[in-house]
Protein backbone atom coordinates (compact mmCIF):
# COMPACT_ATOMS: atom_id res chain seq x y z
CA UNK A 1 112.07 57.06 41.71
CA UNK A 2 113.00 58.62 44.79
CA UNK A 3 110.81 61.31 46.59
CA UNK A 4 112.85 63.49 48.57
CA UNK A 5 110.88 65.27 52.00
CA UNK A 6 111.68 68.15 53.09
CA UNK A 7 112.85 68.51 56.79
CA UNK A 8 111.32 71.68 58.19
CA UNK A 9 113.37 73.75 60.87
CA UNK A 10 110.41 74.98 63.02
CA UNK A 11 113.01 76.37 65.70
CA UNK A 12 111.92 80.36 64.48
CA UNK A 13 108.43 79.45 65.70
CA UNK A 14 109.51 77.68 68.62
CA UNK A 15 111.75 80.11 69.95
CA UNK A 16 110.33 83.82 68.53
CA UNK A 17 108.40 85.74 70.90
CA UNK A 18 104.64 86.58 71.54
CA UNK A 19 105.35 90.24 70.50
CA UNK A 20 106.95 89.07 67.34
CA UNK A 21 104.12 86.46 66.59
CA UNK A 22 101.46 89.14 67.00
CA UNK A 23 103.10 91.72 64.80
CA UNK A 24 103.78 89.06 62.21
CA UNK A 25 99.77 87.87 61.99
CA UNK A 26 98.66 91.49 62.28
CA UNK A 27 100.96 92.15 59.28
CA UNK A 28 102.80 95.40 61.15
CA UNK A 29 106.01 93.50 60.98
CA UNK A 30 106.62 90.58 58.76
CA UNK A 31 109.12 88.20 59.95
CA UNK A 32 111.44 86.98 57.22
CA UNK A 33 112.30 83.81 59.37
CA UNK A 34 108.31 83.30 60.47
CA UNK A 35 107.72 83.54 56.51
CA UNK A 36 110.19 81.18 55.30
CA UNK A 37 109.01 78.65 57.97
CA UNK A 38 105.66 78.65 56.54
CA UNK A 39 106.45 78.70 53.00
CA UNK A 40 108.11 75.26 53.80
CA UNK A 41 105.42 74.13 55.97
CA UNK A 42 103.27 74.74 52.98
CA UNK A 43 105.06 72.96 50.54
CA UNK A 44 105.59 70.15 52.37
CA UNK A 45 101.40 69.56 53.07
CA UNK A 46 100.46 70.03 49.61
CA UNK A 47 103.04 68.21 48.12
CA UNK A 48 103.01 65.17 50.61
CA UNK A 49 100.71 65.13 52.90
CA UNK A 50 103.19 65.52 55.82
CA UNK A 51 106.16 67.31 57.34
CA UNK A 52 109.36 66.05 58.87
CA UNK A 53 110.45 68.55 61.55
CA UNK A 54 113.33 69.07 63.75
CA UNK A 55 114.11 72.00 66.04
CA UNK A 56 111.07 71.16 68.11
CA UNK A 57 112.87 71.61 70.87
CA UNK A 58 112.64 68.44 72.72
CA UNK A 59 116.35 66.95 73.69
CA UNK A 60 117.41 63.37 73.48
CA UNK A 61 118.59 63.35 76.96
CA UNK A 62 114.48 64.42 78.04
CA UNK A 63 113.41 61.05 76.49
CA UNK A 64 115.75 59.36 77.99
CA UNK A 65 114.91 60.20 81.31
CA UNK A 66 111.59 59.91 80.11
CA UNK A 67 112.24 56.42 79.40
CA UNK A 68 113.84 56.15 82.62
CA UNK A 69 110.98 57.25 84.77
CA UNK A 70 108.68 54.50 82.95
CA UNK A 71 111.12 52.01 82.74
CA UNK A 72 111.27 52.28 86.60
CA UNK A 73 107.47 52.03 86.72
CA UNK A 74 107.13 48.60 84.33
CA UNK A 75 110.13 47.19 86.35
CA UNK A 76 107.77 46.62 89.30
CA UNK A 77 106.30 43.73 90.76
CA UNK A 78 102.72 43.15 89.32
CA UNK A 79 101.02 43.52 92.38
CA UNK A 80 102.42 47.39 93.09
CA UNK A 81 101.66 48.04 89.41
CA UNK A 82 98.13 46.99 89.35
CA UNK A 83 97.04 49.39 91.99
CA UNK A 84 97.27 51.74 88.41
CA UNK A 85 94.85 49.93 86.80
CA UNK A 86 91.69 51.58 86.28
CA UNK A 87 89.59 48.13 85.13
CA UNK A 88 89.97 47.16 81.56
CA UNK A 89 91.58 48.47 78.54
CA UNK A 90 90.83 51.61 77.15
CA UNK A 91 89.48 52.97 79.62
CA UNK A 92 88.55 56.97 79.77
CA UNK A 93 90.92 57.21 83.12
CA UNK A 94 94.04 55.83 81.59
CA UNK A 95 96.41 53.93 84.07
CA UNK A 96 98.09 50.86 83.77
CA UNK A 97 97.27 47.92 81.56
CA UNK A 98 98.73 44.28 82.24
CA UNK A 99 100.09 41.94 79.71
CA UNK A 100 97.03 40.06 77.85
CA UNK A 101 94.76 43.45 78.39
CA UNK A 102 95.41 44.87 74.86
CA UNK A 103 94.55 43.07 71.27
CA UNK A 104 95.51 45.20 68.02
CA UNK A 105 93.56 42.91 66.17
CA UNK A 106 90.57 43.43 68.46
CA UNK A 107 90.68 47.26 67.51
CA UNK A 108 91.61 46.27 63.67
CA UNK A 109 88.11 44.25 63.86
CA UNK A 110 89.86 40.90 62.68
CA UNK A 111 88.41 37.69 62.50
CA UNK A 112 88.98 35.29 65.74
CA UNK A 113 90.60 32.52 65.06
CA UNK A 114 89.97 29.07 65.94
CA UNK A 115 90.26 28.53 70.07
CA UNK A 116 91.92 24.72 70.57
CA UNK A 117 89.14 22.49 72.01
CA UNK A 118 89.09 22.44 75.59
CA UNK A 119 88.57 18.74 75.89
CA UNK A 120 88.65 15.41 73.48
CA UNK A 121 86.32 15.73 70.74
CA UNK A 122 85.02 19.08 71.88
CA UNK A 123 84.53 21.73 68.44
CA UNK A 124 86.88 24.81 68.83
CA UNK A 125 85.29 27.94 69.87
CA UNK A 126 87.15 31.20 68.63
CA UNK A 127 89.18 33.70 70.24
CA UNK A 128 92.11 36.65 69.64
CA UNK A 129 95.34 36.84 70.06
CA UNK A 130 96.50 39.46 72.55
CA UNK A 131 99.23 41.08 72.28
CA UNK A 132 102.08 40.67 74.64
CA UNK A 133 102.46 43.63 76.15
CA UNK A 134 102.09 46.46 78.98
CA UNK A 135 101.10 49.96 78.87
CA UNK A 136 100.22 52.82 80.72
CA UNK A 137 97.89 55.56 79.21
CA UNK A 138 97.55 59.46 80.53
CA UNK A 139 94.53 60.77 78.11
CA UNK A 140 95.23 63.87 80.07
CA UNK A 141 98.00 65.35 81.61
CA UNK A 142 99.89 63.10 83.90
CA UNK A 143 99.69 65.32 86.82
CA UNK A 144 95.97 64.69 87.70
CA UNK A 145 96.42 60.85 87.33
CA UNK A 146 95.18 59.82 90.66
CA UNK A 147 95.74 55.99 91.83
CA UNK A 148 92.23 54.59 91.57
CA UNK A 149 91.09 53.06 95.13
CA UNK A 150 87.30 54.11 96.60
CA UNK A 151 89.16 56.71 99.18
CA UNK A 152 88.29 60.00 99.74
CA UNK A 153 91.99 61.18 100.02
CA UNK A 154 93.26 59.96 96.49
CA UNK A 155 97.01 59.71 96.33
CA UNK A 156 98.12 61.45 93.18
CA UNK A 157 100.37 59.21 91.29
CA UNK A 158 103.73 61.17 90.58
CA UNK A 159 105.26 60.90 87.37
CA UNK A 160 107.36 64.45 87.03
CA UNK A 161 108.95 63.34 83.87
CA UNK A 162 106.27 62.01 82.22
CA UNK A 163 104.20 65.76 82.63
CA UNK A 164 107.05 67.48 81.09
CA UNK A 165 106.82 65.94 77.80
CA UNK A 166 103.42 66.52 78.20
CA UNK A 167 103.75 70.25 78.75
CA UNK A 168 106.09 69.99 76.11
CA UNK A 169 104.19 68.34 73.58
CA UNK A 170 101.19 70.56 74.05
CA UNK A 171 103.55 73.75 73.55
CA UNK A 172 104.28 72.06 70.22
CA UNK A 173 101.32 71.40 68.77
CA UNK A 174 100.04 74.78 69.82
CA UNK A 175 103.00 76.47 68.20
CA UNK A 176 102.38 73.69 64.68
CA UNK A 177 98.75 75.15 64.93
CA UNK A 178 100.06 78.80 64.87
CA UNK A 179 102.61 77.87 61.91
CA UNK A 180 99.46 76.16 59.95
CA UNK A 181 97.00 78.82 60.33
CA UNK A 182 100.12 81.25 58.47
CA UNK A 183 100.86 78.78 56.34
CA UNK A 184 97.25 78.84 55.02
CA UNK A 185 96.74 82.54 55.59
CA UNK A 186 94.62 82.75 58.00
CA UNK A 187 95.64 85.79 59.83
CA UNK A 188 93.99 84.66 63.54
CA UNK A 189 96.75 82.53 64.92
CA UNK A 190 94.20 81.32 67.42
CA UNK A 191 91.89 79.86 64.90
CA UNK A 192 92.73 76.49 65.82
CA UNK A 193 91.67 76.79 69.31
CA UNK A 194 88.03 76.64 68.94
CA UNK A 195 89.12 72.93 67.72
CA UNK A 196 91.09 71.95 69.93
CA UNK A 197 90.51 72.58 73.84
CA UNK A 198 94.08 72.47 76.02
CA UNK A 199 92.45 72.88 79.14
CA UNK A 200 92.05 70.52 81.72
CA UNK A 201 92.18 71.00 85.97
CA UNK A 202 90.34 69.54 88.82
CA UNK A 203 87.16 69.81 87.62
CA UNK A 204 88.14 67.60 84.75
CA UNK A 205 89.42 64.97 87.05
CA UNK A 206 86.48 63.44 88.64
CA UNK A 207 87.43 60.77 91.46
CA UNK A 208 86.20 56.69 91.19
């Protein structure tokens, strides 16, 4: 049997205004459209676990430049792209990751397997695959990536793109917090905040 999901229009929350948020919350003036929004957000959760939304807002054409900007950046030579690199995967300062840094098996916690002996008659040892692939992570906004080197004038790394999906993204999921805390009735659209902390500046961004 089929399950059909329903595709949420969030584009009332997205695009109503502060004035009309507040008076919807405080009850003064109910918005139909707010309502109907969260009636479907609600149905969706507690029927499936999960929404499907469009009118988010975010156009095709931004990824593609998105994609552009990165694509740009991975289209380097090696050299230029490991000044990025902030040591070895995962790390809390994001940047650039080479090819043979990341294993998804590693993070899965999957058995090694068998290493080929390095000479004649040598037992195997065991190792893990890794995956072939490059990244770059920003676990905060791109704008304070700096380019790690031991100077005391750090060059900021500029990726204008990349912070606008950012900005983007975190105008989203503060607007899909807003839309939850109606859809569950909680009449402090603000709730989630105290659970999620959007700031970040300078002070955040501690040099190497």
């Amino acid at each position: 049997m089929s399950v059909k999901i329903p595709v949420v229009d969030i584009s009332p929350w997205i695009n109503c205004s502060e004035k009309e948020m507040e008076d919807h919350f405080s009850g003064l003036v109910i918005s139909k459209s707010l309502l109907i929004v969260a009636e479907q957000w609600d149905f969706s959760f507690s029927n499936h676990g999960f929404a499907v939304i469009v009118g988010h807002g975010l156009l095709s054409n931004d990824m593609d430049n998105l994609e552009g900007e990165m694509s740009s950046f991975f289209g380097l030579e090696k050299e230029k792209k490991m000044k990025y690199c902030n040591g070895s995967y995962g790390s809390a300062d994001g940047g650039y990751s080479p090819v043979g840094s990341e294993s998804v098996s590693r993070s899965l916690g999957a058995t090694p397997e068998p290493a080929p002996p390095t000479a004649k008659d040598q037992p195997s040892g065991t190792t893990q695959k890794s995956d072939p692939v490059e990244s770059f992570a920003f676990p905060f906004p791109p704008k304070y990536f700096k380019i790690p080197n031991k100077s005391e004038n750090t060059e900021i790394a500029s990726f204008p793109l990349a912070q606008k999906y950012y900005d983007h993204m975190e105008m989203l999921l503060n607007c899909l917090h807003k839309l939850s805390c109606n859809a569950l009735g909680i009449k402090d659209k603000n709730y989630m905040n105290d659970y999620y902390n959007l700031e970040y500046n300078d002070n955040n961004n501690n040099d190497n």
